[in-house]
PDB file of N, CA and C in Angstrom:
ATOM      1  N   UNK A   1     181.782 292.280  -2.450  1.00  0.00           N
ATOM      2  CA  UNK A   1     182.211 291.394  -1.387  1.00  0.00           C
ATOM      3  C   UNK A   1     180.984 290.951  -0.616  1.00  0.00           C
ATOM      4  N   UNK A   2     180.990 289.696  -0.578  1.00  0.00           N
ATOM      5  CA  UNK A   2     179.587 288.949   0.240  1.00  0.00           C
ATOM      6  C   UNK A   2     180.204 289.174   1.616  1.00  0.00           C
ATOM      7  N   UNK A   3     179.061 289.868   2.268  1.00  0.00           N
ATOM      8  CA  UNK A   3     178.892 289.586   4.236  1.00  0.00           C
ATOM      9  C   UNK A   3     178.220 288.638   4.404  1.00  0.00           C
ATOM     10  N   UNK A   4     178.682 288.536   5.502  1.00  0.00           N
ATOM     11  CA  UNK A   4     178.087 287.306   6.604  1.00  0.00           C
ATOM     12  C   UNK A   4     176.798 287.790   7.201  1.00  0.00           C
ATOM     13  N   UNK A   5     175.840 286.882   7.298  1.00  0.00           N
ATOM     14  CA  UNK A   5     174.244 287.682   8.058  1.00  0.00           C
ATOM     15  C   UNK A   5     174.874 286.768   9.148  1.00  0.00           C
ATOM     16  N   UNK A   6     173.629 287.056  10.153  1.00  0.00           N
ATOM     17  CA  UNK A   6     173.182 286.320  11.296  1.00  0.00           C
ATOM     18  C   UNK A   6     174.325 286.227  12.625  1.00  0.00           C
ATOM     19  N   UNK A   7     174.285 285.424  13.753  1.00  0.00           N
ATOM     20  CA  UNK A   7     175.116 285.398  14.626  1.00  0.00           C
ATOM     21  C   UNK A   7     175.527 284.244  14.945  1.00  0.00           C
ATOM     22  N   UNK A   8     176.835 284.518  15.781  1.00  0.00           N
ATOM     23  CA  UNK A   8     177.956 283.082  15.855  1.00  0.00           C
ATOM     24  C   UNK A   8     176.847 282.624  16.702  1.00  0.00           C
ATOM     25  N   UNK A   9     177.557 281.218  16.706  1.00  0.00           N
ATOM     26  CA  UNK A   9     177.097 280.099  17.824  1.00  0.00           C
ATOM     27  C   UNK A   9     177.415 280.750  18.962  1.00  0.00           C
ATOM     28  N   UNK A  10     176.295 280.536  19.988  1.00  0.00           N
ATOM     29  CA  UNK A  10     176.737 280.961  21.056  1.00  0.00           C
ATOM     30  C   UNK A  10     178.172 279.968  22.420  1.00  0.00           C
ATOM     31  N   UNK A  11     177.959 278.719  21.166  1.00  0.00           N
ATOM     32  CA  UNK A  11     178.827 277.901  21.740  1.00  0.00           C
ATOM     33  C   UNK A  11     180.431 277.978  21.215  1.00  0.00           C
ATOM     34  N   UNK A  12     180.019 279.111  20.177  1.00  0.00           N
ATOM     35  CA  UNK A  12     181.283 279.122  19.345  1.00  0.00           C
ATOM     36  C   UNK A  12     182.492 279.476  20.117  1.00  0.00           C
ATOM     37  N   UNK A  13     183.716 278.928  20.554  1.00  0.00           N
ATOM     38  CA  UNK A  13     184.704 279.019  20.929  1.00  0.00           C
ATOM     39  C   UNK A  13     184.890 277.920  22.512  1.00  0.00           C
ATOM     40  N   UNK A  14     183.874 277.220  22.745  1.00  0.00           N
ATOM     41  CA  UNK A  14     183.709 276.495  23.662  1.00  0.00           C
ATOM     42  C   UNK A  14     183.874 275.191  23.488  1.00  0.00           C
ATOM     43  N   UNK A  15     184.073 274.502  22.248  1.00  0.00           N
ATOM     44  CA  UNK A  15     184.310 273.479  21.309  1.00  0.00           C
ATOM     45  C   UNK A  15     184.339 272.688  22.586  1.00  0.00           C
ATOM     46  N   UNK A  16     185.473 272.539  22.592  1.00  0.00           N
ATOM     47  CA  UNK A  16     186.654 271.776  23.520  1.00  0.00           C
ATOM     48  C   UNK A  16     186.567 271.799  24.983  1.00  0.00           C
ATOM     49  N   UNK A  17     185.928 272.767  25.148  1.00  0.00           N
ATOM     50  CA  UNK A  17     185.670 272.856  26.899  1.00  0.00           C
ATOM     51  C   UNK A  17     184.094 271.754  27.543  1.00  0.00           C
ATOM     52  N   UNK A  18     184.969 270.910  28.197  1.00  0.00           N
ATOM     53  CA  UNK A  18     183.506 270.381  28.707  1.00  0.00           C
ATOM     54  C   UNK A  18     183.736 270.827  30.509  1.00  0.00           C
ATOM     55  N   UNK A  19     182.215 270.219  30.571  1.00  0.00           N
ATOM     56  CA  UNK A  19     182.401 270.696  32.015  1.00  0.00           C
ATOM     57  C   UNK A  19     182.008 269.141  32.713  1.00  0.00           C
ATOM     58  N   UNK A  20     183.198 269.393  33.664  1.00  0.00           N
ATOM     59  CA  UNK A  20     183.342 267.463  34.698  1.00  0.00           C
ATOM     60  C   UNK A  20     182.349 268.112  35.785  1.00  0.00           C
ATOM     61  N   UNK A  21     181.686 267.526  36.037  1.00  0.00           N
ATOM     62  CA  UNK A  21     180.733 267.581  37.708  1.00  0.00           C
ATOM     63  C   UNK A  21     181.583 267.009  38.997  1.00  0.00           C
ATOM     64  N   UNK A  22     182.221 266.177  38.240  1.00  0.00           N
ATOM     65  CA  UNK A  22     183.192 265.722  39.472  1.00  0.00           C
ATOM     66  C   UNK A  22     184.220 266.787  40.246  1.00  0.00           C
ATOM     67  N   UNK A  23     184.701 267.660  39.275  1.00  0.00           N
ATOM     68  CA  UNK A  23     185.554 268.534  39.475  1.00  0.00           C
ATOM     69  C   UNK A  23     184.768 269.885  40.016  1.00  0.00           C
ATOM     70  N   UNK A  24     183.611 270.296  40.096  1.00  0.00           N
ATOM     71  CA  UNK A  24     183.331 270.684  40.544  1.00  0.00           C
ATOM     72  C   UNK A  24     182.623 270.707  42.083  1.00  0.00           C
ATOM     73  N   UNK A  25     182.071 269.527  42.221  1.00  0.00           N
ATOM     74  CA  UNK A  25     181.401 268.686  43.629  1.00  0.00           C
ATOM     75  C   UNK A  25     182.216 267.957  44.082  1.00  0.00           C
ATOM     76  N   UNK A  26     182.872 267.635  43.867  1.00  0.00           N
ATOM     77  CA  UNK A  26     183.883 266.224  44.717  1.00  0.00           C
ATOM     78  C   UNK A  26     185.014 266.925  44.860  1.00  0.00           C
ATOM     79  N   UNK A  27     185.561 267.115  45.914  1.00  0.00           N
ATOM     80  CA  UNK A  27     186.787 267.795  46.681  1.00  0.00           C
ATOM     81  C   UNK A  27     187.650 266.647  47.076  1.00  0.00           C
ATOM     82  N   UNK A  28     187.008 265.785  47.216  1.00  0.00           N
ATOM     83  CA  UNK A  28     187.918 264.574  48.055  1.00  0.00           C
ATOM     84  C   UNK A  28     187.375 263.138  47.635  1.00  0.00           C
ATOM     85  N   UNK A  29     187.677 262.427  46.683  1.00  0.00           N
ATOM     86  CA  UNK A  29     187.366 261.131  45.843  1.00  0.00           C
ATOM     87  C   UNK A  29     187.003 259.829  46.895  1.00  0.00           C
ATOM     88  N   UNK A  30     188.043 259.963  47.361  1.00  0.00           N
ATOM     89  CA  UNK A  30     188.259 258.674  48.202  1.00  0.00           C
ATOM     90  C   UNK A  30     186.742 258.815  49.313  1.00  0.00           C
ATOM     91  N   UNK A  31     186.581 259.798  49.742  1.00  0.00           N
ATOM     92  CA  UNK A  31     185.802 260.194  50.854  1.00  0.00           C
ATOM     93  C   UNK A  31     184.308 260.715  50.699  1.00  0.00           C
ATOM     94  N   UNK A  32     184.498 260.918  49.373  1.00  0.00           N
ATOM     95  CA  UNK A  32     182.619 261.550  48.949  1.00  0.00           C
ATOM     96  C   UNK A  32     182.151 260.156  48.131  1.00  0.00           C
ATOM     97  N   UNK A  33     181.008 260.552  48.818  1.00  0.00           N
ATOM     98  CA  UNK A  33     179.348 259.460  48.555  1.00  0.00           C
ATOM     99  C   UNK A  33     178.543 260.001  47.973  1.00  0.00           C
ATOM    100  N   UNK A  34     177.290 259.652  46.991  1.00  0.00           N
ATOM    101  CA  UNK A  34     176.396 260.334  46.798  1.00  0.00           C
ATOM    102  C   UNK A  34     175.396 259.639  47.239  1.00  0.00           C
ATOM    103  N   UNK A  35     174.499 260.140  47.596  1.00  0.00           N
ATOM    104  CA  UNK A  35     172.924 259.551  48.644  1.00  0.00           C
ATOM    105  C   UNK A  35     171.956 260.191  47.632  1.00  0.00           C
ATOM    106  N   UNK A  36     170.917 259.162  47.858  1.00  0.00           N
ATOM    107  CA  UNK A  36     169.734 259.918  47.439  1.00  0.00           C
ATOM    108  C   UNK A  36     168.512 260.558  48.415  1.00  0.00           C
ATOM    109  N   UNK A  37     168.263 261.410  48.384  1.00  0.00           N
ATOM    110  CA  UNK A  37     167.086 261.940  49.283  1.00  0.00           C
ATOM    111  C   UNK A  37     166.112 261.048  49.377  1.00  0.00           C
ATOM    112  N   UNK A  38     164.997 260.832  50.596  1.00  0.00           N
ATOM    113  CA  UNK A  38     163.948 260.467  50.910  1.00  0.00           C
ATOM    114  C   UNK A  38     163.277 261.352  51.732  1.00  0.00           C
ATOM    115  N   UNK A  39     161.922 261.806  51.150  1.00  0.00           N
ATOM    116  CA  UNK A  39     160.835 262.050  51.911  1.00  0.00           C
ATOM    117  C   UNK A  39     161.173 263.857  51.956  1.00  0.00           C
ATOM    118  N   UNK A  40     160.298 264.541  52.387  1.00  0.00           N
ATOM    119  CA  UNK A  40     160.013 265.942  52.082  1.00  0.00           C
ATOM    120  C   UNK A  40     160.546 266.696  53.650  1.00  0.00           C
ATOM    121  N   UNK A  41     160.554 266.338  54.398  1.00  0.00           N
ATOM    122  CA  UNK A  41     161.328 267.210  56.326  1.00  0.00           C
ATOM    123  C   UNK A  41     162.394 268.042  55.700  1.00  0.00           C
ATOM    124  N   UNK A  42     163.194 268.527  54.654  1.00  0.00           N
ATOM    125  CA  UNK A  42     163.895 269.872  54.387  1.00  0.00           C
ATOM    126  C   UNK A  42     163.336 270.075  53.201  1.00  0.00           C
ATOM    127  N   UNK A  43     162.256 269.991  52.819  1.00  0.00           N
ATOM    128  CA  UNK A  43     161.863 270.754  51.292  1.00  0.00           C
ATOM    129  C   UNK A  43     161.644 272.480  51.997  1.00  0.00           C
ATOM    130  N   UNK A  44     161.382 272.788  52.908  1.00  0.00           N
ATOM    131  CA  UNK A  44     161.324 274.106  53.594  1.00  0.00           C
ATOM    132  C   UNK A  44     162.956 274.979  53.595  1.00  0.00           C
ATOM    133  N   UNK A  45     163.750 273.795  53.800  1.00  0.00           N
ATOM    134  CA  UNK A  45     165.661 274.129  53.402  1.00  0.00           C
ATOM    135  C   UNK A  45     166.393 273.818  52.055  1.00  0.00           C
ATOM    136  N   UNK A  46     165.552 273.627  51.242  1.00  0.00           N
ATOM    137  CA  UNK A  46     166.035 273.528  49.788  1.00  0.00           C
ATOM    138  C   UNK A  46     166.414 271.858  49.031  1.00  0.00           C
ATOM    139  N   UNK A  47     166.395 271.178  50.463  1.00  0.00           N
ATOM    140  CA  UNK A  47     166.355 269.782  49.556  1.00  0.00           C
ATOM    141  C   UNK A  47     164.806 268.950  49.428  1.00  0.00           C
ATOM    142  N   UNK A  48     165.017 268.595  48.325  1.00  0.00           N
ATOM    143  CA  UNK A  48     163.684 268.222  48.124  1.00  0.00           C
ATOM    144  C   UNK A  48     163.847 266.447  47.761  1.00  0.00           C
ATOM    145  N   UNK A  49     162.881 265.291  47.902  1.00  0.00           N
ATOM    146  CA  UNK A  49     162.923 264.091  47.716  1.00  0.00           C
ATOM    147  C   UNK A  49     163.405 263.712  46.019  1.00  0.00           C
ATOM    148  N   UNK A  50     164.372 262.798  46.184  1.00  0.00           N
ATOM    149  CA  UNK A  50     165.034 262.089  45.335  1.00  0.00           C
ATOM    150  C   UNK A  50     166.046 262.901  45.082  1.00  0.00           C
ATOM    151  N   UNK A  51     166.496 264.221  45.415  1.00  0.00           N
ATOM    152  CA  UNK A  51     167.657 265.146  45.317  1.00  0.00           C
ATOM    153  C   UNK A  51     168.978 264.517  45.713  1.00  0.00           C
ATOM    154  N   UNK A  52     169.722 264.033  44.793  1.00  0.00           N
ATOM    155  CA  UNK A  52     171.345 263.183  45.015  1.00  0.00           C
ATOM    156  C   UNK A  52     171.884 264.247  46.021  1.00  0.00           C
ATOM    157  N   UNK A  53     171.875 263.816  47.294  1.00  0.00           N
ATOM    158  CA  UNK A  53     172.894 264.509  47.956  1.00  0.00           C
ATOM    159  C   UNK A  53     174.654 264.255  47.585  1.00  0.00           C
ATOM    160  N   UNK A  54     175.119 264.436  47.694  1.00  0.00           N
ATOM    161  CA  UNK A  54     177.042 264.904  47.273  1.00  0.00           C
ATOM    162  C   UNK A  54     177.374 265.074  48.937  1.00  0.00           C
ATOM    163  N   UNK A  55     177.690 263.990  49.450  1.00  0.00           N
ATOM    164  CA  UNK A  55     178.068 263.818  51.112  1.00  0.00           C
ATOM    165  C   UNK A  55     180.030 263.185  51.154  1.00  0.00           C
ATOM    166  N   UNK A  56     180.423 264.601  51.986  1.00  0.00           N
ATOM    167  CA  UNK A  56     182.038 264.117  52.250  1.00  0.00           C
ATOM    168  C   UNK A  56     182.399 263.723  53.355  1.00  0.00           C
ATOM    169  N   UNK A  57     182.558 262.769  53.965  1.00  0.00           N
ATOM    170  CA  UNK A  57     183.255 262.061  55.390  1.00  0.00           C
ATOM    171  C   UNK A  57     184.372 262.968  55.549  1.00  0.00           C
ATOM    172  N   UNK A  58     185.316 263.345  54.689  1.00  0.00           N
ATOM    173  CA  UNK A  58     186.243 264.096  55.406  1.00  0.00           C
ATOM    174  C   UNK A  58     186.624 265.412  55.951  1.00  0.00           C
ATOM    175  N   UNK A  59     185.056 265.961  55.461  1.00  0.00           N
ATOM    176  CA  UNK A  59     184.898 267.383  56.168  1.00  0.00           C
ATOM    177  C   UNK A  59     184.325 267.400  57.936  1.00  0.00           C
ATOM    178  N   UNK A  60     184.679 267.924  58.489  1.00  0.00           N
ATOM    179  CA  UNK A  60     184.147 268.090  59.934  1.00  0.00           C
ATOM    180  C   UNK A  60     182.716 268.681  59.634  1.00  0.00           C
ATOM    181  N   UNK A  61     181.859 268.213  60.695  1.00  0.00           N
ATOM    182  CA  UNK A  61     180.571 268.667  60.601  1.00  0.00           C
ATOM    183  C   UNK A  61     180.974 269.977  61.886  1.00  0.00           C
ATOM    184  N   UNK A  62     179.815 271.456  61.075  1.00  0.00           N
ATOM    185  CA  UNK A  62     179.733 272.373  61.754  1.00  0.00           C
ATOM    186  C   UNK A  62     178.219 272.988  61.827  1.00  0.00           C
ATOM    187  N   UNK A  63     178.244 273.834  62.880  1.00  0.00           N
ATOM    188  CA  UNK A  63     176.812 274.159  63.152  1.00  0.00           C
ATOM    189  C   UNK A  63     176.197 274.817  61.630  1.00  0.00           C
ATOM    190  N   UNK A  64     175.015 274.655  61.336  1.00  0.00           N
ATOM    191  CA  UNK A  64     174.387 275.506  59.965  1.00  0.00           C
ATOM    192  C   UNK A  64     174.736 274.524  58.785  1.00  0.00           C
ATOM    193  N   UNK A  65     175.534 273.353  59.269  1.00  0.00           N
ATOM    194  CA  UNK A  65     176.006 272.496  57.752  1.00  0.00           C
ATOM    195  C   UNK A  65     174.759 271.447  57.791  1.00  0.00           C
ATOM    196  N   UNK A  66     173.826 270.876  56.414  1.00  0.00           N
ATOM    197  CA  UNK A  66     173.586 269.558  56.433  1.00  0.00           C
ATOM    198  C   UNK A  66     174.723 268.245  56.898  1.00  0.00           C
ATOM    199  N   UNK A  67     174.044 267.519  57.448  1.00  0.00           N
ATOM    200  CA  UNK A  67     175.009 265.852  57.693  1.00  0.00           C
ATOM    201  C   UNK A  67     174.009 264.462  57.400  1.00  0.00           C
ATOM    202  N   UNK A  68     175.193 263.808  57.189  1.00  0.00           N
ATOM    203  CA  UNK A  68     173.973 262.219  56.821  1.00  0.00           C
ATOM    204  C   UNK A  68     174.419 261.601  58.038  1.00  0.00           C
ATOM    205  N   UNK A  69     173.378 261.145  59.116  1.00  0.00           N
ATOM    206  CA  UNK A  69     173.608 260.636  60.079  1.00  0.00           C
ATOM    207  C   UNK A  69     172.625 259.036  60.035  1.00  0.00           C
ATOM    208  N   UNK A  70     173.277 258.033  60.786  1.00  0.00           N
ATOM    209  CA  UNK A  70     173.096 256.708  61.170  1.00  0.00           C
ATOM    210  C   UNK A  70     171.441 256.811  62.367  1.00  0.00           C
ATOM    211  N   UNK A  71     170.278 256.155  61.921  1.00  0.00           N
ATOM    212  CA  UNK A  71     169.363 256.468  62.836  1.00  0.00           C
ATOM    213  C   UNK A  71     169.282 255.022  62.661  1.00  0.00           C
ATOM    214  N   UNK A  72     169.660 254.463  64.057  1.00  0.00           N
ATOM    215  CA  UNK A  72     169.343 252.781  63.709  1.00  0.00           C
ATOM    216  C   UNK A  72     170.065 252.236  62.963  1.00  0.00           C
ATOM    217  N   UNK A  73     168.927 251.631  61.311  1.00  0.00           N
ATOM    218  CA  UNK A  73     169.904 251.738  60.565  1.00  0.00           C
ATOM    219  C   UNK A  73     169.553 251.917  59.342  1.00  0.00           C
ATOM    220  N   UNK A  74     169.182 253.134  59.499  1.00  0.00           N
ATOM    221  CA  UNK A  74     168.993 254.080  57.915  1.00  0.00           C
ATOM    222  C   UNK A  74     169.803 255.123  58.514  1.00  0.00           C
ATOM    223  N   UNK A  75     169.853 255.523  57.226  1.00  0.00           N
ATOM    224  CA  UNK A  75     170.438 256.625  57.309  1.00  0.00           C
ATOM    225  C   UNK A  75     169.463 258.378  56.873  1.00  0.00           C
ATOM    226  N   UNK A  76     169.399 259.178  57.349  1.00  0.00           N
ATOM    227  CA  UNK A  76     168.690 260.624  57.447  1.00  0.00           C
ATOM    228  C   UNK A  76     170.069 261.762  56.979  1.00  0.00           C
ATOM    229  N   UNK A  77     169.114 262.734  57.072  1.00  0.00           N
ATOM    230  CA  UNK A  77     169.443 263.857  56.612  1.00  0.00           C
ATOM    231  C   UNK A  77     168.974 265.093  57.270  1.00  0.00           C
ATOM    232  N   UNK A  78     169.828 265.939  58.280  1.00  0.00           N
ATOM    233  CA  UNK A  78     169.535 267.079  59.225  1.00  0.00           C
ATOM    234  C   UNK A  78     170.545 267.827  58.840  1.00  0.00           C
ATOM    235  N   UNK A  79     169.990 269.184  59.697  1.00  0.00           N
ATOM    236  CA  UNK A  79     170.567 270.330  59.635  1.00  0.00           C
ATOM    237  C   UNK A  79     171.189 270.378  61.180  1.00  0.00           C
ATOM    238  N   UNK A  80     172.676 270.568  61.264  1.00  0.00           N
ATOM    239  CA  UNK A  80     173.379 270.200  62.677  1.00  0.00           C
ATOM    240  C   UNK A  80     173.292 271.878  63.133  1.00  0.00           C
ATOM    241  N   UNK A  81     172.766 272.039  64.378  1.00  0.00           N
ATOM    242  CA  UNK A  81     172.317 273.395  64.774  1.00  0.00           C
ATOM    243  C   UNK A  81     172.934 273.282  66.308  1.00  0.00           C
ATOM    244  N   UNK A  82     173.313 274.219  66.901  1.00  0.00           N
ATOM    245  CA  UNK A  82     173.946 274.831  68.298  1.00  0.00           C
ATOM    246  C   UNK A  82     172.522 274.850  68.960  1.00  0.00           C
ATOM    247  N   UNK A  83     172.218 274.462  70.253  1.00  0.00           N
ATOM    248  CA  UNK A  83     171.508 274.495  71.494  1.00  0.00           C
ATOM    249  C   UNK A  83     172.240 275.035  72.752  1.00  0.00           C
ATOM    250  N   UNK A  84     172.748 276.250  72.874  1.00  0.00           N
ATOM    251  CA  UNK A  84     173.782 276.213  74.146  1.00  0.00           C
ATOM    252  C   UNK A  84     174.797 275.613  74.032  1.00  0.00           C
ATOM    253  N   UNK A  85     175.505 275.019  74.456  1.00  0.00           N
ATOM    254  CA  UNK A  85     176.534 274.027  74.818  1.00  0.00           C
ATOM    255  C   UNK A  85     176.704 272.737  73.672  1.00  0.00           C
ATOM    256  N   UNK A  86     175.218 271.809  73.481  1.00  0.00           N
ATOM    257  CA  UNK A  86     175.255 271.475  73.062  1.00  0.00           C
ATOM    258  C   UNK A  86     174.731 271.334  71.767  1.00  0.00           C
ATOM    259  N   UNK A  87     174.667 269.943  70.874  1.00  0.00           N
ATOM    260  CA  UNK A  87     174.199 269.831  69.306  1.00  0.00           C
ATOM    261  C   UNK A  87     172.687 269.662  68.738  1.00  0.00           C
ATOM    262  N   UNK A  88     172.270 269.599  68.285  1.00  0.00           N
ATOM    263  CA  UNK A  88     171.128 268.669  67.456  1.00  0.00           C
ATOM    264  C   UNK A  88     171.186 268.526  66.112  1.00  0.00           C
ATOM    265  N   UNK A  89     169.993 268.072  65.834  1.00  0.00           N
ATOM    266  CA  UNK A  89     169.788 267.739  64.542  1.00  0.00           C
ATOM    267  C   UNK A  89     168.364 268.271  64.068  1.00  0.00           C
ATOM    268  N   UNK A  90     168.397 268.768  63.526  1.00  0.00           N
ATOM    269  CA  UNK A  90     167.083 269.919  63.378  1.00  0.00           C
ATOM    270  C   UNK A  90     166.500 269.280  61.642  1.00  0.00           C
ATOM    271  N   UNK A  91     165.175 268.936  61.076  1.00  0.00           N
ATOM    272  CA  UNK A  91     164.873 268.879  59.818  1.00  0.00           C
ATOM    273  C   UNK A  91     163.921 270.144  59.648  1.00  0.00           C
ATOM    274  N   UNK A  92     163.313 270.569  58.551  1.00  0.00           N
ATOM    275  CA  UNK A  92     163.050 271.627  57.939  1.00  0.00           C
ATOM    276  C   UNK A  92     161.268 272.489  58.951  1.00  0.00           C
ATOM    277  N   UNK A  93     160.795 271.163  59.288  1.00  0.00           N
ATOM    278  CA  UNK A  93     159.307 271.296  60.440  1.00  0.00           C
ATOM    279  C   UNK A  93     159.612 271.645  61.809  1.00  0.00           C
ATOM    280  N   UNK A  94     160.737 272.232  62.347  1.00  0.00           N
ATOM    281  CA  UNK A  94     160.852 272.247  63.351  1.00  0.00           C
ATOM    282  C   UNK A  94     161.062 271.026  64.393  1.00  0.00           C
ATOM    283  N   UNK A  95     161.029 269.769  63.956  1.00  0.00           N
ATOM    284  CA  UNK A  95     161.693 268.779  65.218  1.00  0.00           C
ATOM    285  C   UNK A  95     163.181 268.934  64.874  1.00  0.00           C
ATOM    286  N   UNK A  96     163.696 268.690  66.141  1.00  0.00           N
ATOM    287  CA  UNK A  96     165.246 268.175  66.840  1.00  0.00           C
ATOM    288  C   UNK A  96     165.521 267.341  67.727  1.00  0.00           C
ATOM    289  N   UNK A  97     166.238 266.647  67.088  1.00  0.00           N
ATOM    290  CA  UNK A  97     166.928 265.341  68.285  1.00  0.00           C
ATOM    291  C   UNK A  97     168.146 265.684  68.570  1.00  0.00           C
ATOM    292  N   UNK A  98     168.497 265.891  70.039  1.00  0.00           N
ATOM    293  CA  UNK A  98     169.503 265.682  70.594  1.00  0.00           C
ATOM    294  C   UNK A  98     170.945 265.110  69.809  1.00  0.00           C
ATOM    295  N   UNK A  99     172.203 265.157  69.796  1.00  0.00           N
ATOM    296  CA  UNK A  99     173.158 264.376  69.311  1.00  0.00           C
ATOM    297  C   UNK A  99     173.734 264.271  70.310  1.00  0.00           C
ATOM    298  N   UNK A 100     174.065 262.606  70.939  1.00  0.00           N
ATOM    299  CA  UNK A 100     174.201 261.970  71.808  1.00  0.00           C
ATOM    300  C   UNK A 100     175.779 261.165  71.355  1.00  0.00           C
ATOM    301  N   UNK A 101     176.194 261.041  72.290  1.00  0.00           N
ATOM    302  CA  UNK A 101     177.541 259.900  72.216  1.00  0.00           C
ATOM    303  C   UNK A 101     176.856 259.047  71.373  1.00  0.00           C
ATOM    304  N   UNK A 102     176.072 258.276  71.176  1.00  0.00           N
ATOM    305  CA  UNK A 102     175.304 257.305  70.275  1.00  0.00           C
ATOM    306  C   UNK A 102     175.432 257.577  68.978  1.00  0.00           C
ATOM    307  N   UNK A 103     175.333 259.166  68.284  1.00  0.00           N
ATOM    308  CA  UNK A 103     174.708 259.481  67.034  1.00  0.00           C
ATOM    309  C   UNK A 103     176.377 259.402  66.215  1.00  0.00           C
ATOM    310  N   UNK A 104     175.884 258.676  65.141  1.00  0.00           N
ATOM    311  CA  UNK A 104     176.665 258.563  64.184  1.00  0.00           C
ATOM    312  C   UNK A 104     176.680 259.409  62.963  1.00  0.00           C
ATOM    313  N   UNK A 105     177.463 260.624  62.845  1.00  0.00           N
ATOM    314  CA  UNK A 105     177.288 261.061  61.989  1.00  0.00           C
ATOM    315  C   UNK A 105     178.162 260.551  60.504  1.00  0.00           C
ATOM    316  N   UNK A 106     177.582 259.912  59.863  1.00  0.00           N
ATOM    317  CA  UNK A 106     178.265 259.824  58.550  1.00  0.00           C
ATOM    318  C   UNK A 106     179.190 260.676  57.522  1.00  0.00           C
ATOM    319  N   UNK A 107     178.470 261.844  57.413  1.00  0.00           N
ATOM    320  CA  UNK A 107     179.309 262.937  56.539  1.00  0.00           C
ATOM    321  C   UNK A 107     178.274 264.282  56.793  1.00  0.00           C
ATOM    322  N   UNK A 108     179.636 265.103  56.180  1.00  0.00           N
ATOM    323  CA  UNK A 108     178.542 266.609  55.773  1.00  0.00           C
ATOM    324  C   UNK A 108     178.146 266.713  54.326  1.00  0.00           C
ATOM    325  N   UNK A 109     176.363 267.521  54.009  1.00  0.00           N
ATOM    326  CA  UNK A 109     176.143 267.212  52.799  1.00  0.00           C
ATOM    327  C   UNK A 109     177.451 268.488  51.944  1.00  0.00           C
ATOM    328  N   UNK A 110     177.801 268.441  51.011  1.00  0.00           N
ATOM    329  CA  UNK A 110     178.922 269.206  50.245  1.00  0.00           C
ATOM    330  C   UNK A 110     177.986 269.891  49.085  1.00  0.00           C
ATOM    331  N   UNK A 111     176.599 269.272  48.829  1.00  0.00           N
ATOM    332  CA  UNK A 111     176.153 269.881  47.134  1.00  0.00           C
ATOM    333  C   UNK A 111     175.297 268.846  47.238  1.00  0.00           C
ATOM    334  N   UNK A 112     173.929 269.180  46.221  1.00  0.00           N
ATOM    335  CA  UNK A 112     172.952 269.073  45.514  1.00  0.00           C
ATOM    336  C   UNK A 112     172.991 268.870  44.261  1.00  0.00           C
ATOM    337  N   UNK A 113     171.978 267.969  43.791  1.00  0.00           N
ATOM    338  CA  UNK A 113     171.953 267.703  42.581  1.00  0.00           C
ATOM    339  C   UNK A 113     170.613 267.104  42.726  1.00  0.00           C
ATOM    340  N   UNK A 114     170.118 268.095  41.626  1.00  0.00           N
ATOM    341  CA  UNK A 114     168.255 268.182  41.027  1.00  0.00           C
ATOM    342  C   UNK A 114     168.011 267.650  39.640  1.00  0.00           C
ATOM    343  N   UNK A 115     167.350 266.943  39.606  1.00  0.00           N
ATOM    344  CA  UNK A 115     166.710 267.248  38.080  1.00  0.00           C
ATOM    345  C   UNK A 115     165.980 266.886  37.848  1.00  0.00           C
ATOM    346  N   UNK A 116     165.417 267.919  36.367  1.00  0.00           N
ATOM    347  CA  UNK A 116     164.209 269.096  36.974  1.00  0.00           C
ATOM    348  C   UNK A 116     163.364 268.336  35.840  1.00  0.00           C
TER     349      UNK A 116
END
């Protein structure tokens, strides 16, 4: 009786299974954006330039979350941090701006996407 040498595919039994990115990053269709990063102020917090941010309008922004906020009229990318009472917007070098009745926050970031 002839044996078999060697080892299965490691893909063997996975045929059929793909994997959606959508279904994993997008919680809410109607309401998620993807942005692209500019410029290096959170490479110290893990996002780094040209990194597709995955941004949802319909999540509430909370302290410790990334948000894409309206400056003028570009749009940025901070880390929304507690001051006492009130908010800011903190990037990865240590500046913070105030969040003012003025500041428009667009969305919270939801996920990253690199490639490498």
């Amino acid at each position: 009786m002839a044996g078999e040498t060697g080892f299965p595919s490691p893909a063997q039994g996975y045929e059929a299974t793909t994997i959606n990115l959508n279904d994993i990053l997008v919680h809410n269709p109607p309401a998620t954006f993807f942005m692209r990063m500019k410029g290096r102020n959170l490479a110290s917090r893990g996002i780094l330039s040209e990194d597709l941010l995955v941004v949802d309008r319909s999540r509430p922004p909370v302290a410790g979350c990334f948000v894409v906020f309206r400056s003028d009229s570009d749009f940025a990318c901070r880390e929304l941090v507690r001051e006492g009472e009130r908010f800011a917007l903190a990037d990865g070098e240590g500046n913070r701006v105030a969040v003012s009745a003025e500041t428009e926050i667009f969305g919270t970031v939801t996920g990253v996407v690199r490639h490498l």
